[in-house]
N, C-alpha and C. Protein backbone atom coordinates (compact mmCIF):
# COMPACT_ATOMS: atom_id res chain seq x y z
N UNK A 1 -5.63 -1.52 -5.61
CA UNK A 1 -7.00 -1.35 -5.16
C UNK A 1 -7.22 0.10 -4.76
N UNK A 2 -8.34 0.82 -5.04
CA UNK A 2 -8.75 1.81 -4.65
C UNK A 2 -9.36 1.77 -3.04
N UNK A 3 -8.88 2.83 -2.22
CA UNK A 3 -9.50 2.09 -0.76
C UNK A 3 -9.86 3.57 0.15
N UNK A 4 -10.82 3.18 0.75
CA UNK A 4 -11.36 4.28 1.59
C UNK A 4 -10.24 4.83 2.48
N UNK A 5 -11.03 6.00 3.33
CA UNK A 5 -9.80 6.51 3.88
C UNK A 5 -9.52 6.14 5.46
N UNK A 6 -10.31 4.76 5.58
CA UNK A 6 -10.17 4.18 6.96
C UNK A 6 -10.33 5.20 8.15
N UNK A 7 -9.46 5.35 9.24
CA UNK A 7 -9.15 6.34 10.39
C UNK A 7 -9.35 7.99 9.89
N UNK A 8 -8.82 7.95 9.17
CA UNK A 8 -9.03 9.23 8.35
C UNK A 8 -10.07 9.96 7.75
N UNK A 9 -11.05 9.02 7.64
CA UNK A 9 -12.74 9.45 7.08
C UNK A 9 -12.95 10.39 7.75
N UNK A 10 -13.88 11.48 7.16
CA UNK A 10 -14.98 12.32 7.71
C UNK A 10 -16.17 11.65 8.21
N UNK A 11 -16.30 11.84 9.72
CA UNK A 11 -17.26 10.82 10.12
C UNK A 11 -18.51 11.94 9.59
N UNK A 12 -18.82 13.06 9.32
CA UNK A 12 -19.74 13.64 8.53
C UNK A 12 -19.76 13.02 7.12
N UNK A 13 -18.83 12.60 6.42
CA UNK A 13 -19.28 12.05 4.78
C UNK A 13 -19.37 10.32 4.95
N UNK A 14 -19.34 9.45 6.08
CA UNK A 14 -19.33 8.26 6.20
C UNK A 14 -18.40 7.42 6.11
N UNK A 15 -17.31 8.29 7.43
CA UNK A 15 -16.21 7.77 7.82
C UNK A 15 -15.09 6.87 6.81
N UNK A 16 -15.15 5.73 7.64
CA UNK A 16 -13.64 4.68 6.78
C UNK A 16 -14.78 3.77 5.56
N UNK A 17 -15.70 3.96 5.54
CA UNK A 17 -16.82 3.56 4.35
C UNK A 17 -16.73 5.12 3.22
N UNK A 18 -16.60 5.86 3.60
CA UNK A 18 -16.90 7.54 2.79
C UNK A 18 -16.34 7.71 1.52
N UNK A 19 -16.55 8.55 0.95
CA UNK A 19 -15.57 8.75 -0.66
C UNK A 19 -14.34 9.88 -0.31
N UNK A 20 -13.74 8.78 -1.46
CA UNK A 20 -12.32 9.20 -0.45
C UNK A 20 -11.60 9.90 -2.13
N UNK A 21 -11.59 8.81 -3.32
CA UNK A 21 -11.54 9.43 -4.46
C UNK A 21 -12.30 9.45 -5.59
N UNK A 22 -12.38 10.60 -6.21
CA UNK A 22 -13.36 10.96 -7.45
C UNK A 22 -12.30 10.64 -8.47
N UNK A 23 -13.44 10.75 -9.47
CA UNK A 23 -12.23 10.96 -11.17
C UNK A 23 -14.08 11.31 -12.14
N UNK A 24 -13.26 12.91 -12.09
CA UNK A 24 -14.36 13.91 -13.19
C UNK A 24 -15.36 13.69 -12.13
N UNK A 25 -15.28 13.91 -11.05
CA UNK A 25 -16.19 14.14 -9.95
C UNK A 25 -17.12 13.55 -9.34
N UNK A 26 -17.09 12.11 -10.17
CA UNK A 26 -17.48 11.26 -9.39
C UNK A 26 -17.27 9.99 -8.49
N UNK A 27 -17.75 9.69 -7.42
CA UNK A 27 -16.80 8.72 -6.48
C UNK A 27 -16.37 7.28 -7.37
N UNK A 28 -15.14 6.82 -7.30
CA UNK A 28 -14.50 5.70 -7.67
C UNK A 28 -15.29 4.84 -6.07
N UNK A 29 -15.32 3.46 -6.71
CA UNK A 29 -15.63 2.77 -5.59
C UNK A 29 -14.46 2.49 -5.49
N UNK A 30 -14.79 2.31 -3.91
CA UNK A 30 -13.27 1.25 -3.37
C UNK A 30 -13.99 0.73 -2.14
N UNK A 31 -12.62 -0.08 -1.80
CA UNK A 31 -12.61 -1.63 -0.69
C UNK A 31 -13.30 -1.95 0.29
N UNK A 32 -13.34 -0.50 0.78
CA UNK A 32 -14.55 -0.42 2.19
C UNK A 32 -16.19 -0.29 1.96
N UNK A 33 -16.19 0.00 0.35
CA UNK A 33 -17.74 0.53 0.48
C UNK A 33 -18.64 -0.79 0.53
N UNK A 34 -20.05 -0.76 1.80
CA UNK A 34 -20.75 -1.96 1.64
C UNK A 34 -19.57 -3.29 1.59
N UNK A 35 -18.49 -3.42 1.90
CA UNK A 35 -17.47 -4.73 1.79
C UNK A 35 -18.43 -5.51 2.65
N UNK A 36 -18.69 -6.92 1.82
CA UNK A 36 -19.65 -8.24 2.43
C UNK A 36 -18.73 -9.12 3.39
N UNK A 37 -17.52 -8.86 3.29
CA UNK A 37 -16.72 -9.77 4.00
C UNK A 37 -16.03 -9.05 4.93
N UNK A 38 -16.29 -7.94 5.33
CA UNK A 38 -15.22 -7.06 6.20
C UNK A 38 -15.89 -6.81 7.52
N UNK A 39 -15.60 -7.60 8.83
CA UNK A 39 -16.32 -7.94 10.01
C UNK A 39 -15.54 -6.75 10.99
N UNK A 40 -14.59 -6.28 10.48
CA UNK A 40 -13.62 -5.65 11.97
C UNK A 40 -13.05 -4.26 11.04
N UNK A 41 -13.67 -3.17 12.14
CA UNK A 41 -13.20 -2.10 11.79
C UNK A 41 -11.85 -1.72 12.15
N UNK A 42 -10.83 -1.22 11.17
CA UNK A 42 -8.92 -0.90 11.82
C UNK A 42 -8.62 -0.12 13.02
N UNK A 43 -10.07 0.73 13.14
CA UNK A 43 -9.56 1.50 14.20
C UNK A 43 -11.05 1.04 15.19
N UNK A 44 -10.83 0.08 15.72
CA UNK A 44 -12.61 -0.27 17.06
C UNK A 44 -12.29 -0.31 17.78
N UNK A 45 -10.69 -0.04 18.41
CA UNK A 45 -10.91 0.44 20.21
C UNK A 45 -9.76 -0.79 20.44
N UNK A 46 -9.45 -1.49 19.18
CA UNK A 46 -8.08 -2.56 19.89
C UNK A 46 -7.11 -2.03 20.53
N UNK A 47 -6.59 -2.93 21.46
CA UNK A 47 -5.52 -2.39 22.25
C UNK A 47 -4.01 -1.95 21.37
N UNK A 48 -3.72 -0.16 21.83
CA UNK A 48 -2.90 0.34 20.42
C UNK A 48 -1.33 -0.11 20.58
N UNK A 49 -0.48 -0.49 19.83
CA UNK A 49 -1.08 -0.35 18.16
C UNK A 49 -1.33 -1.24 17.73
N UNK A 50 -2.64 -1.23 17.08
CA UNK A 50 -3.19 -2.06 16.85
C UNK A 50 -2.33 -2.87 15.36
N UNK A 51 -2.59 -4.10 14.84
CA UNK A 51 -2.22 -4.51 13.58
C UNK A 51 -3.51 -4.62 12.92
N UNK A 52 -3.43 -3.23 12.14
CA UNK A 52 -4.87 -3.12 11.16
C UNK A 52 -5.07 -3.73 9.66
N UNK A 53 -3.69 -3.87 8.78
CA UNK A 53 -3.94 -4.42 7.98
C UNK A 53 -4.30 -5.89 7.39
N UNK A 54 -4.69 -6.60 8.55
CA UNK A 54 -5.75 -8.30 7.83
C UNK A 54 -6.93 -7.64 7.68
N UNK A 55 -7.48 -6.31 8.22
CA UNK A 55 -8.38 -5.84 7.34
C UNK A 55 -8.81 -5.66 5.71
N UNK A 56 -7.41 -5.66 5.45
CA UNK A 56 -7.26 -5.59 3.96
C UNK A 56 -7.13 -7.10 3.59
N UNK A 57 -6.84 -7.72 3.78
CA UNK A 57 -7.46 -9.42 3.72
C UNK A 57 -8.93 -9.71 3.52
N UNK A 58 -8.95 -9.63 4.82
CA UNK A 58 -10.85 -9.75 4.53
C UNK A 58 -11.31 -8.99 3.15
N UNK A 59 -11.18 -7.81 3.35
CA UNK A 59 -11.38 -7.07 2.11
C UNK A 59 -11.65 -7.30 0.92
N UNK A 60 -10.50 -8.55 0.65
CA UNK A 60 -10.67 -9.13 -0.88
C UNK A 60 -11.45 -9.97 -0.78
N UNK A 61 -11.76 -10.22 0.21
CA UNK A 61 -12.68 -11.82 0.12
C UNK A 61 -13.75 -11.63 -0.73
N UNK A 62 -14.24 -10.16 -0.87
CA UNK A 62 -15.68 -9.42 -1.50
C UNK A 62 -15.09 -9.56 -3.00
N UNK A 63 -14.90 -10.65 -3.62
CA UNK A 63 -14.54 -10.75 -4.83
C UNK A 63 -15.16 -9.60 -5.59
N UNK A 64 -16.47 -9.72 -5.76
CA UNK A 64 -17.10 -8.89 -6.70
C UNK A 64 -16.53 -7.44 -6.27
N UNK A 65 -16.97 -6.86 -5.19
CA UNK A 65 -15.90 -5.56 -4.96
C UNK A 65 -15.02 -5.13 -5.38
N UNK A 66 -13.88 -6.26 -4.50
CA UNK A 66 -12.27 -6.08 -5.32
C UNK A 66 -12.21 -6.16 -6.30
N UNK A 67 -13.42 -6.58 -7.74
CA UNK A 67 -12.84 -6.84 -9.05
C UNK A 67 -13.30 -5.17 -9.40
N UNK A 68 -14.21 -4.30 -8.67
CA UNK A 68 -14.43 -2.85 -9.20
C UNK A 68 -13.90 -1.97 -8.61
N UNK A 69 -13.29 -2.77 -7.61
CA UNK A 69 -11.80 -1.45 -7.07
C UNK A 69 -10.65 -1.45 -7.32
N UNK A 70 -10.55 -2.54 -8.05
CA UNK A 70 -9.10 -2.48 -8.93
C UNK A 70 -8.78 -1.51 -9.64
N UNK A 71 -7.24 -1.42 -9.46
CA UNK A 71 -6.61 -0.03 -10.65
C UNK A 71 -6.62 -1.10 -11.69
N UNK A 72 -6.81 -0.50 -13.02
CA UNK A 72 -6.10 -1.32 -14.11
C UNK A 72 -4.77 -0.87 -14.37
N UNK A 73 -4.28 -0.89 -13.81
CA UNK A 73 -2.59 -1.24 -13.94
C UNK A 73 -2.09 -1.63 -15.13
N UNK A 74 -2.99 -2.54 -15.70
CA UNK A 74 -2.39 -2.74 -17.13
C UNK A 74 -2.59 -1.74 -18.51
N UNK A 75 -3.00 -0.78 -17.85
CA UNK A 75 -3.48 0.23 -18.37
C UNK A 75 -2.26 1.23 -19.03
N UNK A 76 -1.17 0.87 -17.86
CA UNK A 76 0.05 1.86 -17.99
C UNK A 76 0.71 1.97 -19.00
N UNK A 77 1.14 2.87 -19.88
CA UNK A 77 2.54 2.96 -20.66
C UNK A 77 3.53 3.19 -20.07
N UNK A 78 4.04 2.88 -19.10
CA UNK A 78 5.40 3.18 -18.48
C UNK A 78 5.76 2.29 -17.73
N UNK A 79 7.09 2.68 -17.35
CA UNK A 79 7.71 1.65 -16.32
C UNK A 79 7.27 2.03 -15.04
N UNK A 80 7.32 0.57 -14.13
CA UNK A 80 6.60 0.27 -13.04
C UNK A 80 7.66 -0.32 -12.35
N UNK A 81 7.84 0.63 -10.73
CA UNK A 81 8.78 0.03 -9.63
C UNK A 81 7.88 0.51 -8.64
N UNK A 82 7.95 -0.68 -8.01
CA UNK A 82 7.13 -0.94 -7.06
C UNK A 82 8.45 -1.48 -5.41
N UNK A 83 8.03 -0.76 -4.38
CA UNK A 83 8.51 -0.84 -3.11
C UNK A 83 8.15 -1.19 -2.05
N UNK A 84 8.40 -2.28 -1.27
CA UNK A 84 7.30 -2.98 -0.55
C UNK A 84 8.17 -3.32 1.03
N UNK A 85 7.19 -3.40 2.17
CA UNK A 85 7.82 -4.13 2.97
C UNK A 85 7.10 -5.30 3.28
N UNK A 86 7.70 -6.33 3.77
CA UNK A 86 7.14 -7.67 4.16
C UNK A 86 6.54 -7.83 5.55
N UNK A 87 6.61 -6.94 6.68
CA UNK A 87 5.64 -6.50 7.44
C UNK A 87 5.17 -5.91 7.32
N UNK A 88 4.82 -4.73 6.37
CA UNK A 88 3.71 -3.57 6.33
C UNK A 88 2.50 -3.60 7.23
N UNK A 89 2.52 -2.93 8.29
CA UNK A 89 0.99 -2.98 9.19
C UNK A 89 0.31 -2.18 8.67
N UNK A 90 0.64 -1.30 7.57
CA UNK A 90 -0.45 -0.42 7.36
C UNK A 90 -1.73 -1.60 6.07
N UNK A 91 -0.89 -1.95 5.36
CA UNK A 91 -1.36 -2.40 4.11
C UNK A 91 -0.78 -3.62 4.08
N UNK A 92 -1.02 -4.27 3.23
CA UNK A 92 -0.21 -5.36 2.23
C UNK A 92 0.41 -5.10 1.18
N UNK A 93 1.18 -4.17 1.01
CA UNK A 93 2.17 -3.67 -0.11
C UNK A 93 2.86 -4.54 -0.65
N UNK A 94 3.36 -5.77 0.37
CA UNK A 94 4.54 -6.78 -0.41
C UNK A 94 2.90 -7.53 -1.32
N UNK A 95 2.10 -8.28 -0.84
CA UNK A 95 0.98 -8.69 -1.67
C UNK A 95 0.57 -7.90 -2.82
N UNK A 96 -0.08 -6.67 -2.99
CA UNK A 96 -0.31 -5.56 -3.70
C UNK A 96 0.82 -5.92 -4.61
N UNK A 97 1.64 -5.46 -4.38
CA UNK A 97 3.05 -5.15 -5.36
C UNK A 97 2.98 -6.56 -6.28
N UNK A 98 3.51 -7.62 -5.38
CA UNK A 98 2.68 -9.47 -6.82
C UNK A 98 1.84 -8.98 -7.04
N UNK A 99 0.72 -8.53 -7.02
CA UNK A 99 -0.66 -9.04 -7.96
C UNK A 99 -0.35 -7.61 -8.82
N UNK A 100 0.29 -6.33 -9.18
CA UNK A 100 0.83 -6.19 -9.95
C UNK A 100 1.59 -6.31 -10.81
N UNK A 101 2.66 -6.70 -9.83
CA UNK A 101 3.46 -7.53 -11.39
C UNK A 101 2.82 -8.94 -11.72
N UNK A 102 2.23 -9.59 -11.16
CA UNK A 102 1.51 -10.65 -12.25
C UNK A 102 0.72 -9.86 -13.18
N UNK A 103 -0.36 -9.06 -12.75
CA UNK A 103 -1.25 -8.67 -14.15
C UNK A 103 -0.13 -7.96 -14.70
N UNK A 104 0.75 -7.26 -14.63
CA UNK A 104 1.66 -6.86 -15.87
C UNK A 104 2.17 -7.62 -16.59
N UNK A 105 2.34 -8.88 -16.17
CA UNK A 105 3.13 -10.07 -16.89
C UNK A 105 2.09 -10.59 -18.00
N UNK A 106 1.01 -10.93 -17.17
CA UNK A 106 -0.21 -11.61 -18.00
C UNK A 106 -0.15 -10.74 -19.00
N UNK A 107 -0.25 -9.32 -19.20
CA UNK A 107 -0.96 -8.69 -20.44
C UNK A 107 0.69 -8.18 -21.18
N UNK A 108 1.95 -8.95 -20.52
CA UNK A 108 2.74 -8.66 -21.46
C UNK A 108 3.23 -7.47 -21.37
N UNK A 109 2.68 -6.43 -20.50
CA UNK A 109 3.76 -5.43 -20.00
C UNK A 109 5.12 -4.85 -20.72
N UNK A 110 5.40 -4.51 -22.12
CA UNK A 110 6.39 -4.02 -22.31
C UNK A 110 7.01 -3.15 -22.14
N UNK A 111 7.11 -2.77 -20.70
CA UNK A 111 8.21 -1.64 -20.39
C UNK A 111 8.93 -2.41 -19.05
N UNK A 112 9.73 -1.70 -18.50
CA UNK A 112 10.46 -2.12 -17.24
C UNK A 112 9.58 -2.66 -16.37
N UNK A 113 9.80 -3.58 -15.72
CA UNK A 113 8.91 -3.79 -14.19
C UNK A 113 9.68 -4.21 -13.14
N UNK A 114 10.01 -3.49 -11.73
CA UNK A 114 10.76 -4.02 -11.01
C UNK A 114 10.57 -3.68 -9.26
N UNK A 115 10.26 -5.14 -8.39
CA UNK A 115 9.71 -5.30 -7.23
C UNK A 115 10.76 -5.42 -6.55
N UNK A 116 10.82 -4.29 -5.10
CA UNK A 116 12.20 -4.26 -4.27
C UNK A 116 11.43 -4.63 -3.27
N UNK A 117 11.11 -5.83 -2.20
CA UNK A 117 10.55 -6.59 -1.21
C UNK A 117 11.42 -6.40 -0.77
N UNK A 118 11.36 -6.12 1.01
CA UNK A 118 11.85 -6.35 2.08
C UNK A 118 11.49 -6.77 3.22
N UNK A 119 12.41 -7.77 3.84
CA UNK A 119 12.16 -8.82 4.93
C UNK A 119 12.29 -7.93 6.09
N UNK A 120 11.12 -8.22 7.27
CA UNK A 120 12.01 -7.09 8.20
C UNK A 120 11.23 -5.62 8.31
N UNK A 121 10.71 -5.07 6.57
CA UNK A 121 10.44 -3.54 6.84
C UNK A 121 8.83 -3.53 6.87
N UNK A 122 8.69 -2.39 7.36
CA UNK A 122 7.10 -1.64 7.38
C UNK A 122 6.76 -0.87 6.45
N UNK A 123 5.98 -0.37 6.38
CA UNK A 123 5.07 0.73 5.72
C UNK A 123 6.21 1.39 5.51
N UNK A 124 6.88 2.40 6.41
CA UNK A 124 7.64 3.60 5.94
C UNK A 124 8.66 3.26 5.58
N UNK A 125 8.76 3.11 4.75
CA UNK A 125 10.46 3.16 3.58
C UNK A 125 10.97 4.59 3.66
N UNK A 126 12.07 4.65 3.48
CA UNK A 126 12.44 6.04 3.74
C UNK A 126 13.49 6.14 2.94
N UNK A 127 14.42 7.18 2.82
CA UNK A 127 15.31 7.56 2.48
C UNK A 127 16.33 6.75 3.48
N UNK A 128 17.90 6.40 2.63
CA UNK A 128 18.45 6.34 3.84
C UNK A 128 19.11 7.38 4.69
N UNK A 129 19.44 6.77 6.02
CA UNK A 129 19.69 7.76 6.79
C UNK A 129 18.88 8.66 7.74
N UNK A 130 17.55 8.03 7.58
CA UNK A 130 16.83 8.73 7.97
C UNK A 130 16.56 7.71 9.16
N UNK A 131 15.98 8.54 10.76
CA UNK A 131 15.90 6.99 11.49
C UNK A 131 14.50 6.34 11.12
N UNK A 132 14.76 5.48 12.45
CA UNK A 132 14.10 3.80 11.49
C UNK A 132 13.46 3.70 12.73
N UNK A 133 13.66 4.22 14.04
CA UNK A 133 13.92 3.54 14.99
C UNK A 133 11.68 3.72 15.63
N UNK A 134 11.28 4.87 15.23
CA UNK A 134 9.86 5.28 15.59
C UNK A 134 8.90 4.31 14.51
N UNK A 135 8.87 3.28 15.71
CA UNK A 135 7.85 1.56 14.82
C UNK A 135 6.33 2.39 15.39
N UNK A 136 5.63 3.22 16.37
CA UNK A 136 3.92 3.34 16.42
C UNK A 136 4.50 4.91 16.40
N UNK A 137 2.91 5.01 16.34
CA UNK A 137 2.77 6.79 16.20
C UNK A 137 1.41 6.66 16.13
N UNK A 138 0.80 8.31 16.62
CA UNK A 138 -0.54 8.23 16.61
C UNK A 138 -1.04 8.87 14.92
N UNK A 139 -2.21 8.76 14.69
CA UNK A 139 -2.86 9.05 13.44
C UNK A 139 -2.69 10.26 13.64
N UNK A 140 -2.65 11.04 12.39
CA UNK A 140 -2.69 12.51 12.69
C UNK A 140 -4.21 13.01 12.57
N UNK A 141 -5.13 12.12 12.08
CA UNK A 141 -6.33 12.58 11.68
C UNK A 141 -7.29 11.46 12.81
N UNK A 142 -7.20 10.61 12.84
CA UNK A 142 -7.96 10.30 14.06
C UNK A 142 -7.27 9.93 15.50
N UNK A 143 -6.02 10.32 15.09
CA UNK A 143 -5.75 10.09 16.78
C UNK A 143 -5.52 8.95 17.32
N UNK A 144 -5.93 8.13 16.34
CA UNK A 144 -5.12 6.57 17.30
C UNK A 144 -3.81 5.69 16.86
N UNK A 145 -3.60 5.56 18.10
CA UNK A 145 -2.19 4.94 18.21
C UNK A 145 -2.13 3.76 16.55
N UNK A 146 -1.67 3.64 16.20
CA UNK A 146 -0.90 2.53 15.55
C UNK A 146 0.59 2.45 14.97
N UNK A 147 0.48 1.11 14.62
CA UNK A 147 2.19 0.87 13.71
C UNK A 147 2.56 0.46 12.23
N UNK A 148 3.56 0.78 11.97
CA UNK A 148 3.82 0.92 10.12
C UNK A 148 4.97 -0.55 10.02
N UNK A 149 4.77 -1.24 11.39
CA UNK A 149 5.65 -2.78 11.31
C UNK A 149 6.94 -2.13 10.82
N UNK A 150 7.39 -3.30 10.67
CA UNK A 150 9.28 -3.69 10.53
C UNK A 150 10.00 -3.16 11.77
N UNK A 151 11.10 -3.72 11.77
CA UNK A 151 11.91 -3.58 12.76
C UNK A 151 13.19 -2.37 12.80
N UNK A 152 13.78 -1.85 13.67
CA UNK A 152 14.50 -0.73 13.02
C UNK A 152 15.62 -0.89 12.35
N UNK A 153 16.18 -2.27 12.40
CA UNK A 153 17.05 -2.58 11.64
C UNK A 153 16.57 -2.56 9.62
N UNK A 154 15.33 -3.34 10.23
CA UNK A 154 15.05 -3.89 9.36
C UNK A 154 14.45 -2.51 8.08
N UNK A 155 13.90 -2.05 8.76
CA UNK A 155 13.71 -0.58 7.87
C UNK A 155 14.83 -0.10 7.37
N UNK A 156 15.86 -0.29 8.00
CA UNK A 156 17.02 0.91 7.90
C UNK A 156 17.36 0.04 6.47
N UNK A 157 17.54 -1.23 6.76
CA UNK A 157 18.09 -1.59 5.52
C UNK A 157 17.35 -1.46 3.73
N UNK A 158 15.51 -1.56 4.75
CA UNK A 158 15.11 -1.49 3.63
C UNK A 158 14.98 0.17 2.91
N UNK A 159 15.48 1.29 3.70
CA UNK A 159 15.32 2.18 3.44
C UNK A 159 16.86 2.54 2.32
N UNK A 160 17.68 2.10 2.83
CA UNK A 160 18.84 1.97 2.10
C UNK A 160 18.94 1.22 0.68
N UNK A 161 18.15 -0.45 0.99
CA UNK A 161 17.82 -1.20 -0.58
C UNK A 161 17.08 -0.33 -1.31
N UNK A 162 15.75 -0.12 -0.88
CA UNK A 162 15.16 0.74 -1.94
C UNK A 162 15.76 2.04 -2.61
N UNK A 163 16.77 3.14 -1.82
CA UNK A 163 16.98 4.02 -2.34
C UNK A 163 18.21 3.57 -3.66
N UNK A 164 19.39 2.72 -2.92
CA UNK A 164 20.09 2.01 -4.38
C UNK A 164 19.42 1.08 -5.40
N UNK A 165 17.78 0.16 -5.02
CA UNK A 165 17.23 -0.03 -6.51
C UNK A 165 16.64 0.99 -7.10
N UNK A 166 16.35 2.16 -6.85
CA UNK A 166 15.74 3.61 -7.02
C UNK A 166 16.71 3.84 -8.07
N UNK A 167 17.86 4.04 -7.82
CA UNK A 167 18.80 4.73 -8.67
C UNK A 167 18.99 3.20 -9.46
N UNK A 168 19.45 2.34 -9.45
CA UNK A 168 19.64 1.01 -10.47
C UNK A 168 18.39 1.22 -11.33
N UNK A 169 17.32 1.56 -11.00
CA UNK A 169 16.36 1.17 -11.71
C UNK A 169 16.08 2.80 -12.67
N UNK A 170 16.16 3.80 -12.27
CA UNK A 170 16.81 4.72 -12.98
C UNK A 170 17.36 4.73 -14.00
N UNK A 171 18.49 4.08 -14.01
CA UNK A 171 20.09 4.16 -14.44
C UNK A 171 19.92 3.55 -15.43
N UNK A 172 19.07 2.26 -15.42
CA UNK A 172 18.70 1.10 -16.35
C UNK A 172 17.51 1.86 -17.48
N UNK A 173 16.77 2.67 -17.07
CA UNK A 173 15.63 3.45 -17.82
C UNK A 173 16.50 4.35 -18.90
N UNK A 174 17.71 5.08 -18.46
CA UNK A 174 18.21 6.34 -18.93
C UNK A 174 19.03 5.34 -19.83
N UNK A 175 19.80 4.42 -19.30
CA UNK A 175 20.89 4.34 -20.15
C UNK A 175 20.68 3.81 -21.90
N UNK A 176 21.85 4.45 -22.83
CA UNK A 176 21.22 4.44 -24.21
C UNK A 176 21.56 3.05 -24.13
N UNK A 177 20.53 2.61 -25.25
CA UNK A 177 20.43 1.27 -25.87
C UNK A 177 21.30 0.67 -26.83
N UNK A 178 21.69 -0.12 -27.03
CA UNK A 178 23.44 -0.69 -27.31
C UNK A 178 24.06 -1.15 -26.64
């Protein structure tokens, strides 16, 4: 989905509703604009940190919307790895990530496709080694507190799975055929 820039908007160009991306200079719609089903703004003053992404729930409910803020994904010639956590507070990445690989499946997708879900992680996947342990932080652009979910275990590991399916999934692209 293409999606506004929430907290981050220019409250001069019309904030977490505003245009966030063009293509040949003109605005792509996305998730927030006019959304008929979206009652609760991510950042309205909840006590921080807040859990903003069932915003992105509601979101889809605007069927007609979500069907013109979709990426076509099936659009791609290439291989597709996709990295997700299963708490993500920012987004729904583990969701996002299925409804990609289903439409890749549906249209038959012939190149690689491969989904690394993790139980446990947030938003920030990382490298491993890197710590895990900073779950809120404030926005850098509006300033409010929130969290990227998972636990610090639980990141750590997923920061570690993803970087060895990173390279598996690599390894599997490069290696000659035979």
């Amino acid at each position: 989905m293409v999606h506004g820039a929430q907290g981050a908007g220019d409250p001069a160009r019309g904030g977490w509703q505003g245009v966030t991306w063009t293509r040949g200079g003109e605005p792509l719609t996305h998730l927030w604009q006019d959304n008929k089903a979206v009652h609760w703004h991510p950042w309205g003053g909840e006590a921080p940190p807040n859990r903003h992404h069932s915003v992105f729930f509601e979101g889809l409910k605007d069927t007609d919307l979500a069907a013109r803020a979709r990426i076509p994904i099936e659009n791609t010639k290439a291989a597709v790895l996709l990295v997700s956590g299963r708490d993500d507070r920012a987004w729904p990445s583990s969701l996002y990530s299925k409804m990609v690989v289903s439409t890749l499946s549906r249209h038959d997708h012939p190149h690689l496709v491969r989904h690394l879900d993790f139980d446990d992680a947030g938003h920030a996947i990382n490298l491993p080694f890197v710590p895990s342990t900073q779950l809120s932080r404030e926005h850098p652009v509006s300033k409010v507190p929130y969290t990227n979910g998972g636990t610090p275990s639980g990141n750590a590991r997923a920061d570690e799975g993803s970087w060895r399916g990173v390279l598996a999934f690599l390894d599997e692209l490069t290696r000659p055929a035979g």
